[in-house]
C-alpha atoms as a PDB file:
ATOM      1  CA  UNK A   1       8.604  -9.585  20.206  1.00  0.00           C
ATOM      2  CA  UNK A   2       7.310  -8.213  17.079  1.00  0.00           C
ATOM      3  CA  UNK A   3       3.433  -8.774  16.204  1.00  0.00           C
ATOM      4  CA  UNK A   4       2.936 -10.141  12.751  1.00  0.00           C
ATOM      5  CA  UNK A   5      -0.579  -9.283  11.638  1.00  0.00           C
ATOM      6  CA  UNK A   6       0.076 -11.160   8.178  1.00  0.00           C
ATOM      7  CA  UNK A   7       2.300 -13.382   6.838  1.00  0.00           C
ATOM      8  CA  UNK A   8       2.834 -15.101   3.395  1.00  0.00           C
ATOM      9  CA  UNK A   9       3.382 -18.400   3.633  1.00  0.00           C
ATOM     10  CA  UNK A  10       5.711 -19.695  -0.071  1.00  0.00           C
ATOM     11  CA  UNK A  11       2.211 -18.744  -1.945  1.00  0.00           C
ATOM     12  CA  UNK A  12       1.874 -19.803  -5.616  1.00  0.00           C
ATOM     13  CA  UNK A  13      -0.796 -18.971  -7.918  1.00  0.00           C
ATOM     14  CA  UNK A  14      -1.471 -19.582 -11.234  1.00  0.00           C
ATOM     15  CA  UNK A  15      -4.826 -18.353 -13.362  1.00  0.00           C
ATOM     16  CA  UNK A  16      -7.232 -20.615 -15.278  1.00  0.00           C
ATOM     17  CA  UNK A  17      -5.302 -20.810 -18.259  1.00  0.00           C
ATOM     18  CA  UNK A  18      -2.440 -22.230 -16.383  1.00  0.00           C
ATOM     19  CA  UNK A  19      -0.308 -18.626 -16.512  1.00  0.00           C
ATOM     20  CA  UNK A  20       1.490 -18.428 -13.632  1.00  0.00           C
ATOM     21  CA  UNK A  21       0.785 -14.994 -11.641  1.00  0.00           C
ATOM     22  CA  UNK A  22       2.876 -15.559  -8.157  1.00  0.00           C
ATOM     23  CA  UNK A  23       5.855 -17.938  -7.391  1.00  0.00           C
ATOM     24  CA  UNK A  24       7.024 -19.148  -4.074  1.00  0.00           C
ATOM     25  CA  UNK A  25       6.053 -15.741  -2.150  1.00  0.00           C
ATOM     26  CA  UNK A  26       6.843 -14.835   1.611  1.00  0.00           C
ATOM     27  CA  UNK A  27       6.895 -12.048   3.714  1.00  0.00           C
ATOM     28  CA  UNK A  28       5.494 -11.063   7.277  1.00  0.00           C
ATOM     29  CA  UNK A  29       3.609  -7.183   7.782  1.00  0.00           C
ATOM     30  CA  UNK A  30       4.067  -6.024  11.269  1.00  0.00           C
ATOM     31  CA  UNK A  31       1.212  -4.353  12.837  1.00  0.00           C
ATOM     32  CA  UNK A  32       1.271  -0.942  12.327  1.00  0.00           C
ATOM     33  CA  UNK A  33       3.575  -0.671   9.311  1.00  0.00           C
ATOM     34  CA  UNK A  34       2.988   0.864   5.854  1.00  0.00           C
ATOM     35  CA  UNK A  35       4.146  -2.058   3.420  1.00  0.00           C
ATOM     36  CA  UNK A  36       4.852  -1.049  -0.217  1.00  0.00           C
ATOM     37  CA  UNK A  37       4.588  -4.163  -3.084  1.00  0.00           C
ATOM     38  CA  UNK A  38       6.554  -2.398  -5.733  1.00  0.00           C
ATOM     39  CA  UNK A  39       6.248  -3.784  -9.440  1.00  0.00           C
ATOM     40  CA  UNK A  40       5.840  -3.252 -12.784  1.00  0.00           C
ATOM     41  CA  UNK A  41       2.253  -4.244 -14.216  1.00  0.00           C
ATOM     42  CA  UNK A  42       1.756  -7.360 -14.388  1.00  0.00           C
ATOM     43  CA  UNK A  43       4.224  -8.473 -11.914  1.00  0.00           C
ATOM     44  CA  UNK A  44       1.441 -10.102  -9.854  1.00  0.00           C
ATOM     45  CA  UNK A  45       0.782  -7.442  -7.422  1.00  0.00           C
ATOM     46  CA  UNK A  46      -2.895  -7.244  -7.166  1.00  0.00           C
ATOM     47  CA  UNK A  47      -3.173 -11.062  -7.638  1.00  0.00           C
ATOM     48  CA  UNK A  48      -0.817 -11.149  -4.234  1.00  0.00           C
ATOM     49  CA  UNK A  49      -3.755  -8.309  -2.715  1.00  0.00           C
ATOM     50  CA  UNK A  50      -6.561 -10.511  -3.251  1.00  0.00           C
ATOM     51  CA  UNK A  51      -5.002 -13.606  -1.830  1.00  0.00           C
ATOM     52  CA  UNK A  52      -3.987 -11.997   1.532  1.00  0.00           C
ATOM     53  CA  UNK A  53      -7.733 -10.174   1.702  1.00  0.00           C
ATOM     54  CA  UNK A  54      -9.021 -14.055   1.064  1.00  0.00           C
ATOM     55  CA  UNK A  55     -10.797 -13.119  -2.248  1.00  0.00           C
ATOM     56  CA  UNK A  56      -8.805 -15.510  -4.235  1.00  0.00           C
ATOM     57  CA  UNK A  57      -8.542 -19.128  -2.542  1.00  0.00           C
ATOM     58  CA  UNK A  58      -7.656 -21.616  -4.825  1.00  0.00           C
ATOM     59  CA  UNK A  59      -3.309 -21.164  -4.238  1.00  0.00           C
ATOM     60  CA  UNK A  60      -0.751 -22.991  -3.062  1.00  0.00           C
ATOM     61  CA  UNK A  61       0.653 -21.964   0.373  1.00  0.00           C
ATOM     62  CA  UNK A  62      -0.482 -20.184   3.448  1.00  0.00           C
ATOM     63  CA  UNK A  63      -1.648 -16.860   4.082  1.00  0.00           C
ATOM     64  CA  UNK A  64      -2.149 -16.106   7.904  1.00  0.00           C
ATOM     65  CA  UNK A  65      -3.937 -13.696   9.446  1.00  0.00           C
ATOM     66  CA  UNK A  66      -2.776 -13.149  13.205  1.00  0.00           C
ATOM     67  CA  UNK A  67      -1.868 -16.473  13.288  1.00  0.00           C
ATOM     68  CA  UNK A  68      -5.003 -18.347  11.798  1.00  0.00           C
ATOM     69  CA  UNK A  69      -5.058 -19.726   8.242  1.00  0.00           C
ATOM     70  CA  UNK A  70      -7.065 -17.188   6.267  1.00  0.00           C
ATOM     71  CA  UNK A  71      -8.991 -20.037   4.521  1.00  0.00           C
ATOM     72  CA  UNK A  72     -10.629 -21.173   7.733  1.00  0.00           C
ATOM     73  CA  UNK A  73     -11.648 -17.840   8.903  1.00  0.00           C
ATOM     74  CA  UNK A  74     -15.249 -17.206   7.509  1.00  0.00           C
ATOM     75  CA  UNK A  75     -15.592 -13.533   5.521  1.00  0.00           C
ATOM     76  CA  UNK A  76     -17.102 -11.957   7.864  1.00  0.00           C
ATOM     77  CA  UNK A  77     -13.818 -12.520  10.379  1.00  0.00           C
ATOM     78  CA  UNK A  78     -11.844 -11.355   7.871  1.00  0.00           C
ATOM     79  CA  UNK A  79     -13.768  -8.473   7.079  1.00  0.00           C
ATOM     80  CA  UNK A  80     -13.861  -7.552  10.874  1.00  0.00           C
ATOM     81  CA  UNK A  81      -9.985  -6.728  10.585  1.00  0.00           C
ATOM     82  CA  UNK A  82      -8.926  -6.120   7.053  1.00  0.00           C
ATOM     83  CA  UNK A  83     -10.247  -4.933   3.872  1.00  0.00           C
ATOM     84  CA  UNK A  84      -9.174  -4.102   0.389  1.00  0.00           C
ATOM     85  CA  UNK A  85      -9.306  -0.723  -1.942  1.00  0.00           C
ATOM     86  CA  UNK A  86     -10.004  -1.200  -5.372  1.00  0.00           C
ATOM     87  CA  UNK A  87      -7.656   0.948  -7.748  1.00  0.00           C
ATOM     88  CA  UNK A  88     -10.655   2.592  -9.014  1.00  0.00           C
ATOM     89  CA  UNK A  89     -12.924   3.405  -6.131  1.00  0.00           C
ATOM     90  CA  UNK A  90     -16.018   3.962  -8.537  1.00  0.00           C
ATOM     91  CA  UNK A  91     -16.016   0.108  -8.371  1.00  0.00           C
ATOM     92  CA  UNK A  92     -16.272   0.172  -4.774  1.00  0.00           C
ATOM     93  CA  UNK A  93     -18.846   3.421  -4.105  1.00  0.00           C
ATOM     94  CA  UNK A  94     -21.981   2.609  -5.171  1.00  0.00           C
ATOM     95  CA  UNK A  95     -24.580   4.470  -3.236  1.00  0.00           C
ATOM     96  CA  UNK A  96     -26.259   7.895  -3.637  1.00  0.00           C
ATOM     97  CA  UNK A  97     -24.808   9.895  -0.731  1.00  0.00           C
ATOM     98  CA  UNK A  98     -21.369   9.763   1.091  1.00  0.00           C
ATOM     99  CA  UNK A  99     -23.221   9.014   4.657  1.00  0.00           C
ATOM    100  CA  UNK A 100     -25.058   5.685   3.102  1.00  0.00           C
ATOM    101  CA  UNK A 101     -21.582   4.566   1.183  1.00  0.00           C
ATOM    102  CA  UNK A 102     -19.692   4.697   4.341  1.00  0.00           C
ATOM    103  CA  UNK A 103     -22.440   3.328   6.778  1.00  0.00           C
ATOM    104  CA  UNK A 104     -23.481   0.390   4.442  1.00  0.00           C
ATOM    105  CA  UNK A 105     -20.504  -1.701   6.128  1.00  0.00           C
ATOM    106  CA  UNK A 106     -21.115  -1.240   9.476  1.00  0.00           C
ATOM    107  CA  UNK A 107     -24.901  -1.510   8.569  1.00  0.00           C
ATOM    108  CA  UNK A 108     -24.560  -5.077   7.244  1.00  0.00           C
ATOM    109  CA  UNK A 109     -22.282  -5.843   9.954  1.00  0.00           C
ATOM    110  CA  UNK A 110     -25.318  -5.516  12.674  1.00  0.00           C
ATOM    111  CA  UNK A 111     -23.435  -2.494  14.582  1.00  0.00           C
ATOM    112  CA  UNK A 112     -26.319  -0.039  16.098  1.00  0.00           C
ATOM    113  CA  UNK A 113     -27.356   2.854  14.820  1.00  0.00           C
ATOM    114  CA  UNK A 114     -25.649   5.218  17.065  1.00  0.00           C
ATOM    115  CA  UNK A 115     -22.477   3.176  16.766  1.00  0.00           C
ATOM    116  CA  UNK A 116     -22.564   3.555  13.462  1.00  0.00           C
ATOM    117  CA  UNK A 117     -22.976   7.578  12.882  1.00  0.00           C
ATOM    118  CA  UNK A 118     -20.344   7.470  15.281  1.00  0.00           C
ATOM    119  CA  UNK A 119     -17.789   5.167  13.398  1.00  0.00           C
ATOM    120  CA  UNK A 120     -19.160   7.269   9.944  1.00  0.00           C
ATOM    121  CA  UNK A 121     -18.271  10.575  11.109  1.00  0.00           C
ATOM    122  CA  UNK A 122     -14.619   9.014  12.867  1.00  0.00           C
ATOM    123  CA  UNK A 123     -13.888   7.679   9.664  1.00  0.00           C
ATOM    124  CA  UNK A 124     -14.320  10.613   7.415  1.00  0.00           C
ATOM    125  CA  UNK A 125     -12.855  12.773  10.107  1.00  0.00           C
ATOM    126  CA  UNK A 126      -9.302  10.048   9.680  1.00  0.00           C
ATOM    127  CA  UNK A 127      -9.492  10.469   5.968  1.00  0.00           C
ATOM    128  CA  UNK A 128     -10.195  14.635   5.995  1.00  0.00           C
ATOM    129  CA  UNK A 129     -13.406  14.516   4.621  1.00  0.00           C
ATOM    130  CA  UNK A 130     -15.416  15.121   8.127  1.00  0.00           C
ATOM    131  CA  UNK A 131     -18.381  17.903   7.123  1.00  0.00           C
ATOM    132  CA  UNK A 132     -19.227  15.705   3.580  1.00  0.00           C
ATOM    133  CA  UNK A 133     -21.293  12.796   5.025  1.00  0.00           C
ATOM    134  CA  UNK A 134     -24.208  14.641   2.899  1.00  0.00           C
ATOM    135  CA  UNK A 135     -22.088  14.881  -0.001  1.00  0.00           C
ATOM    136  CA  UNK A 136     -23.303  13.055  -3.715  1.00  0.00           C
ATOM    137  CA  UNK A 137     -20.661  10.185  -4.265  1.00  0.00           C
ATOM    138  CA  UNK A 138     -21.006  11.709  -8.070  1.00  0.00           C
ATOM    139  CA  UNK A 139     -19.851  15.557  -6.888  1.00  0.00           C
ATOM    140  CA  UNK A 140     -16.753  14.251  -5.340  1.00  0.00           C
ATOM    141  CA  UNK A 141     -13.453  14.430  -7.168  1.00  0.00           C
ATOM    142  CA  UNK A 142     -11.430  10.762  -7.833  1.00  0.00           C
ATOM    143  CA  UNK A 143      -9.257  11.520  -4.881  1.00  0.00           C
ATOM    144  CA  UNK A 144     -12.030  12.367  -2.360  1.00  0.00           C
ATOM    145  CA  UNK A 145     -13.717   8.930  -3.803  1.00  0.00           C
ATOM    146  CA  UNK A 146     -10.639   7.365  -2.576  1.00  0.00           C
ATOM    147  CA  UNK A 147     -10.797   8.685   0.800  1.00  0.00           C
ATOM    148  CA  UNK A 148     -14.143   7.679   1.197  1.00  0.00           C
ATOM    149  CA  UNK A 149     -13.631   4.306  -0.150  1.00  0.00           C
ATOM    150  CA  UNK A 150     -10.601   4.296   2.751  1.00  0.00           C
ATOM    151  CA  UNK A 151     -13.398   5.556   5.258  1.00  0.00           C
ATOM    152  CA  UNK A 152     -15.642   2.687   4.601  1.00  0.00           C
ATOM    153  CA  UNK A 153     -13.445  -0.031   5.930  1.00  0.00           C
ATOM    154  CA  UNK A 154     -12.639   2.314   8.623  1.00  0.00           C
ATOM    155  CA  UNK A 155     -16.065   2.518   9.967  1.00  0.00           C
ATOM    156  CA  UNK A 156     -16.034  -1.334   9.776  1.00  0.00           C
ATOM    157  CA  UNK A 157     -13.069  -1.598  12.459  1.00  0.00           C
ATOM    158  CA  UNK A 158     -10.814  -2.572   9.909  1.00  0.00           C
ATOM    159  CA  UNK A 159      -7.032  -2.266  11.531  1.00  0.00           C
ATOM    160  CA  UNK A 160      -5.482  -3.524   8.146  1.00  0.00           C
ATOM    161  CA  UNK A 161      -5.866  -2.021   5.127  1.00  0.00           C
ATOM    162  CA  UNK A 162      -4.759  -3.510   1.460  1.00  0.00           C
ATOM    163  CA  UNK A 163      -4.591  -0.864  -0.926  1.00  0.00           C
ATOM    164  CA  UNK A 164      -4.410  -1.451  -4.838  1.00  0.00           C
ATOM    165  CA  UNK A 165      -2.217   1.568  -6.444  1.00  0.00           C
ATOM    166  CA  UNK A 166      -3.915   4.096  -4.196  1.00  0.00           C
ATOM    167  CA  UNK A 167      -2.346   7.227  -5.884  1.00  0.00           C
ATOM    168  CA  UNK A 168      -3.215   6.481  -9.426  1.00  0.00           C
ATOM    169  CA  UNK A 169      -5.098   8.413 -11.156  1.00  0.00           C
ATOM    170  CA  UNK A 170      -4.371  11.769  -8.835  1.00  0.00           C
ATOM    171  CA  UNK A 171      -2.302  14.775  -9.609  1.00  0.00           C
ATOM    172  CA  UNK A 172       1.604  15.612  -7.675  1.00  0.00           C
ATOM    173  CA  UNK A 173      -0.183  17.354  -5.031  1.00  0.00           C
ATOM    174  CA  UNK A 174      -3.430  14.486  -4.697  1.00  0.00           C
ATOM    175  CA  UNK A 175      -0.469  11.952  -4.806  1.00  0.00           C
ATOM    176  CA  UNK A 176       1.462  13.732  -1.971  1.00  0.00           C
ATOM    177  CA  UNK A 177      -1.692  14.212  -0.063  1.00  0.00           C
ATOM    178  CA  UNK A 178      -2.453  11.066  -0.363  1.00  0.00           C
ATOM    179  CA  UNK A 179       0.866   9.322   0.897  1.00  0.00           C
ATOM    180  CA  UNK A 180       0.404  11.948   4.061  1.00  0.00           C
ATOM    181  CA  UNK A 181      -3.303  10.608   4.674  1.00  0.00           C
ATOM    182  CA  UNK A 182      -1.922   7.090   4.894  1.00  0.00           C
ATOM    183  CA  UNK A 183       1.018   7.413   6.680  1.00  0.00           C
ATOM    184  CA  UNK A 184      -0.775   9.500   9.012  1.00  0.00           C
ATOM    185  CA  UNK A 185      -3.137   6.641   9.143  1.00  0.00           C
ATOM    186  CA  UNK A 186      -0.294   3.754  10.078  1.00  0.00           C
ATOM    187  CA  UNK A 187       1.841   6.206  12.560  1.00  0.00           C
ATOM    188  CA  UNK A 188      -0.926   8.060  14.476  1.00  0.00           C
ATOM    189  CA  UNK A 189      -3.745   5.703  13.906  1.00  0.00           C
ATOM    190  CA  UNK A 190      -1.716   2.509  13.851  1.00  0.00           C
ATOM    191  CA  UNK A 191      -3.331   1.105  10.750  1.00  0.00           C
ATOM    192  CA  UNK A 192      -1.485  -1.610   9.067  1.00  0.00           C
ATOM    193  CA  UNK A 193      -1.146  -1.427   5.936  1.00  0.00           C
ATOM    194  CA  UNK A 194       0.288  -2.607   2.313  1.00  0.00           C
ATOM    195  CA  UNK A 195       0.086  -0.889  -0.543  1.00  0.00           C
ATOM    196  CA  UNK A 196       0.822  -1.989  -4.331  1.00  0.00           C
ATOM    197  CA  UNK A 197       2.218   0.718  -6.423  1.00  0.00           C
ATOM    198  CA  UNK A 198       4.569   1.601  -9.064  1.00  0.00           C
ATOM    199  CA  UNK A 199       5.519   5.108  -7.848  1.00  0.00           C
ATOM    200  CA  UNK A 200       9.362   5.022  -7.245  1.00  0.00           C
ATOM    201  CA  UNK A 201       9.202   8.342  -6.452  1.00  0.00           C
ATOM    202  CA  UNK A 202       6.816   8.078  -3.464  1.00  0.00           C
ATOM    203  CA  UNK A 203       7.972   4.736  -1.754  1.00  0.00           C
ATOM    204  CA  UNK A 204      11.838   6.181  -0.265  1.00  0.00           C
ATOM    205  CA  UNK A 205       9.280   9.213   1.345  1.00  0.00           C
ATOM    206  CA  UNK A 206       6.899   7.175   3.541  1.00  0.00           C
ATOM    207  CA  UNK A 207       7.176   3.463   3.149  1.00  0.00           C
ATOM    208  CA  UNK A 208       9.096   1.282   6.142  1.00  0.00           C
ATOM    209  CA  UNK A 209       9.655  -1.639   4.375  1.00  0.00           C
ATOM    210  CA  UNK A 210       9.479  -2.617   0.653  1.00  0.00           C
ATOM    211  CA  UNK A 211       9.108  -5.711  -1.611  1.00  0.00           C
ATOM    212  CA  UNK A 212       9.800  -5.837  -5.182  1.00  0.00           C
ATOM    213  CA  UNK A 213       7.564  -8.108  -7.157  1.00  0.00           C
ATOM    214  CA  UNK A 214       8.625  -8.905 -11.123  1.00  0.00           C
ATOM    215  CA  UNK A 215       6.809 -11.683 -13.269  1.00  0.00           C
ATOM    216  CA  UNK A 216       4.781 -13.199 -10.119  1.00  0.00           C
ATOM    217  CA  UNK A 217       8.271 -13.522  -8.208  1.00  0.00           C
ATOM    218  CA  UNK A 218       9.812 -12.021  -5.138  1.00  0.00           C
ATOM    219  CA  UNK A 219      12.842 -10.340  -6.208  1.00  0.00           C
ATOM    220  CA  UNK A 220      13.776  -8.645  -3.119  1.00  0.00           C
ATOM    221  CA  UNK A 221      12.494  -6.639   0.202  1.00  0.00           C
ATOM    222  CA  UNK A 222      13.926  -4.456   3.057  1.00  0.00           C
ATOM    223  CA  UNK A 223      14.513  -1.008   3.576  1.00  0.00           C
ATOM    224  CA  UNK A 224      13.776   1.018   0.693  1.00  0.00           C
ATOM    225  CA  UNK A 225      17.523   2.537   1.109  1.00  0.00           C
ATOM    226  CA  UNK A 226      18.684  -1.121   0.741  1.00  0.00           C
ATOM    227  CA  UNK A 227      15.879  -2.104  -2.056  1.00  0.00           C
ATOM    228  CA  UNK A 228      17.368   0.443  -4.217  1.00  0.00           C
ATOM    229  CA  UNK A 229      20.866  -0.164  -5.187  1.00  0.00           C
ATOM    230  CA  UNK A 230      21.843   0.142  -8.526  1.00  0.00           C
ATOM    231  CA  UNK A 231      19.580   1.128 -11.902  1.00  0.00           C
ATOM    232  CA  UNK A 232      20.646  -1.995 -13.929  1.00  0.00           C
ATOM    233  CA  UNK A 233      19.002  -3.758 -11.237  1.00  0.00           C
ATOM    234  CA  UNK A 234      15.882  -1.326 -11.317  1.00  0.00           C
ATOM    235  CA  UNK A 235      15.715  -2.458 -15.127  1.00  0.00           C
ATOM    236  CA  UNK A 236      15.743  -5.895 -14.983  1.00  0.00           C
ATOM    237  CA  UNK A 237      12.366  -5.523 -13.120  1.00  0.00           C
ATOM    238  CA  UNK A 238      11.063  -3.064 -15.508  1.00  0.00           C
ATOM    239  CA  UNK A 239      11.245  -0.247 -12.807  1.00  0.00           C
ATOM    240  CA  UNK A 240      13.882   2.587 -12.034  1.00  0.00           C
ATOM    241  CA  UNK A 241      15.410   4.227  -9.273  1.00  0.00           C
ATOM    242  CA  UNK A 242      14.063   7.249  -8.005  1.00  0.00           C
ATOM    243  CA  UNK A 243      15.477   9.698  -9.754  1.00  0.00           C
ATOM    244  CA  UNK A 244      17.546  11.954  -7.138  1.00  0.00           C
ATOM    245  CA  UNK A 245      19.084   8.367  -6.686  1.00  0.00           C
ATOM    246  CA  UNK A 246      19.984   7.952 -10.610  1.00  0.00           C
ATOM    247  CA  UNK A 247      21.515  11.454 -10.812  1.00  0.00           C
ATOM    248  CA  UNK A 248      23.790  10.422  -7.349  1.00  0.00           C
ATOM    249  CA  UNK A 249      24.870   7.171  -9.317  1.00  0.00           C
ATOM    250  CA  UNK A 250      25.601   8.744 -12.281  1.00  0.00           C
ATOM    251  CA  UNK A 251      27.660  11.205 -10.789  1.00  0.00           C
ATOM    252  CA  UNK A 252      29.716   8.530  -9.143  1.00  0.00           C
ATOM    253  CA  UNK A 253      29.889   5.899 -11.604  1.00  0.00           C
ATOM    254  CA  UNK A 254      29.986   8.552 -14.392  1.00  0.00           C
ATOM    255  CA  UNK A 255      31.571  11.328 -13.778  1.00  0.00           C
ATOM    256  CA  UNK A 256      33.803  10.094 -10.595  1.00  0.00           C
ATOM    257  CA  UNK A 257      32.224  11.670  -7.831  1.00  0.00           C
ATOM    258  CA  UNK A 258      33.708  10.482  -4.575  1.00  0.00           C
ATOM    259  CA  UNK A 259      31.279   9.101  -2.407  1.00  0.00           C
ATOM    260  CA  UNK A 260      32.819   6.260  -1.066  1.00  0.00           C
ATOM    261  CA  UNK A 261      30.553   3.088   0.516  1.00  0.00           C
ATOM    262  CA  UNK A 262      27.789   5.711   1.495  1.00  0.00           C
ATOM    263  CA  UNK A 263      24.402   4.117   0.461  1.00  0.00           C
ATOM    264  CA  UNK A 264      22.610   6.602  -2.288  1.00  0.00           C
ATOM    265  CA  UNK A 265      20.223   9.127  -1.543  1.00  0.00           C
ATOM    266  CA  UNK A 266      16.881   8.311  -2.259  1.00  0.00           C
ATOM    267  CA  UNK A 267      15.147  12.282  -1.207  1.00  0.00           C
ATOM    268  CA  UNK A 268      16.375  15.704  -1.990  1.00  0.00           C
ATOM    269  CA  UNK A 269      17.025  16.106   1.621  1.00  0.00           C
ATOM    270  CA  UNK A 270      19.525  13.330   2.102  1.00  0.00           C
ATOM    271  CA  UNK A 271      21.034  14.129  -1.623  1.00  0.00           C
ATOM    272  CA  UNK A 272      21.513  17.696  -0.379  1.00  0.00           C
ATOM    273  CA  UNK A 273      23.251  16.816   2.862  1.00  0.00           C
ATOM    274  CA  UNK A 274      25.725  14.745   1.067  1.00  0.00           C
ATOM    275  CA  UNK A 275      26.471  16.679  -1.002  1.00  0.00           C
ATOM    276  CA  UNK A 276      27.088  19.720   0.849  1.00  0.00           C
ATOM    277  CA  UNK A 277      29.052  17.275   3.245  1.00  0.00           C
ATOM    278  CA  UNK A 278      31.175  16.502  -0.064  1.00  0.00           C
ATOM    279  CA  UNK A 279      31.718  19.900  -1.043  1.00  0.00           C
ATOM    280  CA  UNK A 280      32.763  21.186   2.525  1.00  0.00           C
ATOM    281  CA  UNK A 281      35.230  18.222   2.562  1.00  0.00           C
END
């Protein structure tokens, strides 16, 4: 039987000035899995973040976390299991040295103090920074600020984390890294976790499942080879497809490529073995 760590319960949400941010939203995160909320801005994806970390309360709905309504567990229960990442972690890092940022968590959470250089230097050792608990917080670069933010709910215990567009902001190569770090963090570490982003071009690489969010709504989830279909469809949620996927469609619908009912390729890899499998054919 598969063990839901979270699931969205038809949650609606709309701000103070009546604007509606989230419709009628459900889905269930497994334990273990790396969840992508894919969406334009706007589309209500960090509205959906803070409802599920129980920062935002006042919705319509039901958010559970393993099985308890989130709004009867007290913060500290929910902090014991799951925390969120700020976009920008300079909103989230706030003391001197990397050792005190990292350790303040586990320091208000009344762990001892051997427990706690112990979950400090596991954490940075999960998120490759093990060797810079002396560090500055101001010397670090914005993507080694985001692995230490990522290392502070570690060395709290957290086994979920909620992650708001955790690649913006970095270079290709910080982006790729960064995907690696987390993925490496669900597989081998078996961290849950759900990230909002707008990067088509990272999601079909490391994501298992994938929800598409457009003007607070649902639109649809699955498979990223089944969320990705067609770019009209992309458009009318203000995203696109990746774009090895938009050059396959456009070589079938366009130009008259035979594929037949083969779904498209959303990497170079599976682009390159179709069409080598075309052209040997």
């Amino acid at each position: 039987m598969e063990d839901i760590r979270l699931r969205v319960e038809d949650v609606s949400y709309s701000y103070p000035d009546a604007t509606e941010a989230l419709s009628g939203i459900s889905l269930a995160v497994s334990k273990g899995a790396f969840i992508g909320l894919l969406g334009a801005n706007g589309s209500g994806k960090t509205t959906l973040l803070k409802i599920m970390d129980g920062i935002i309360k006042d919705y319509s709905g039901g958010v559970r976390l393993d099985g308890e309504d989130i709004k009867t567990l007290s913060p500290k229960t929910i902090y014991r299991k799951m925390g969120l990442v700020f976009q920008n972690p300079d909103d989230q890092l706030f003391a001197p040295t990397v050792f005190e940022d990292v350790s303040f968590g586990p320091l208000n959470m009344g762990m001892e103090e051997s427990e706690i250089r112990g979950n400090v230097a596991k954490a940075l050792e999960s998120v490759g920074m093990d060797g810079s608990a002396g560090k500055t917080i101001n010397h670090l670069s914005f993507g080694q600020k985001k692995r230490i933010a990522i290392a502070g709910l570690l060395a709290m215990g957290h086994e979920i984390l909620l992650l708001d567009e955790p690649t913006a902001g970095l270079d290709p190569m910080g982006e790729y890294r960064m995907m690696e770090l987390l993925t490496s963090l669900s597989k081998e570490g078996g961290i849950t976790i759900v990230m909002a982003t707008h990067s088509v071009e990272l999601v079909p690489l490391f994501l298992d499942r994938l929800y598409i969010l457009s003007r607070g709504r649902l639109k649809r989830g699955g498979l990223p080879e089944e969320v990705f279909t067609a770019p009209e469809e992309m458009r009318d949620v203000k995203l696109r497809l990746p774009q090895i996927a938009e050059l396959i469609w456009k070589l079938k619908h366009e130009d008259g490529l035979e594929l037949g009912d083969k779904k498209l390729p959303l990497t170079v890899g599976e682009a390159r073995r179709l069409l080598l499998d075309i052209f040997k054919k």
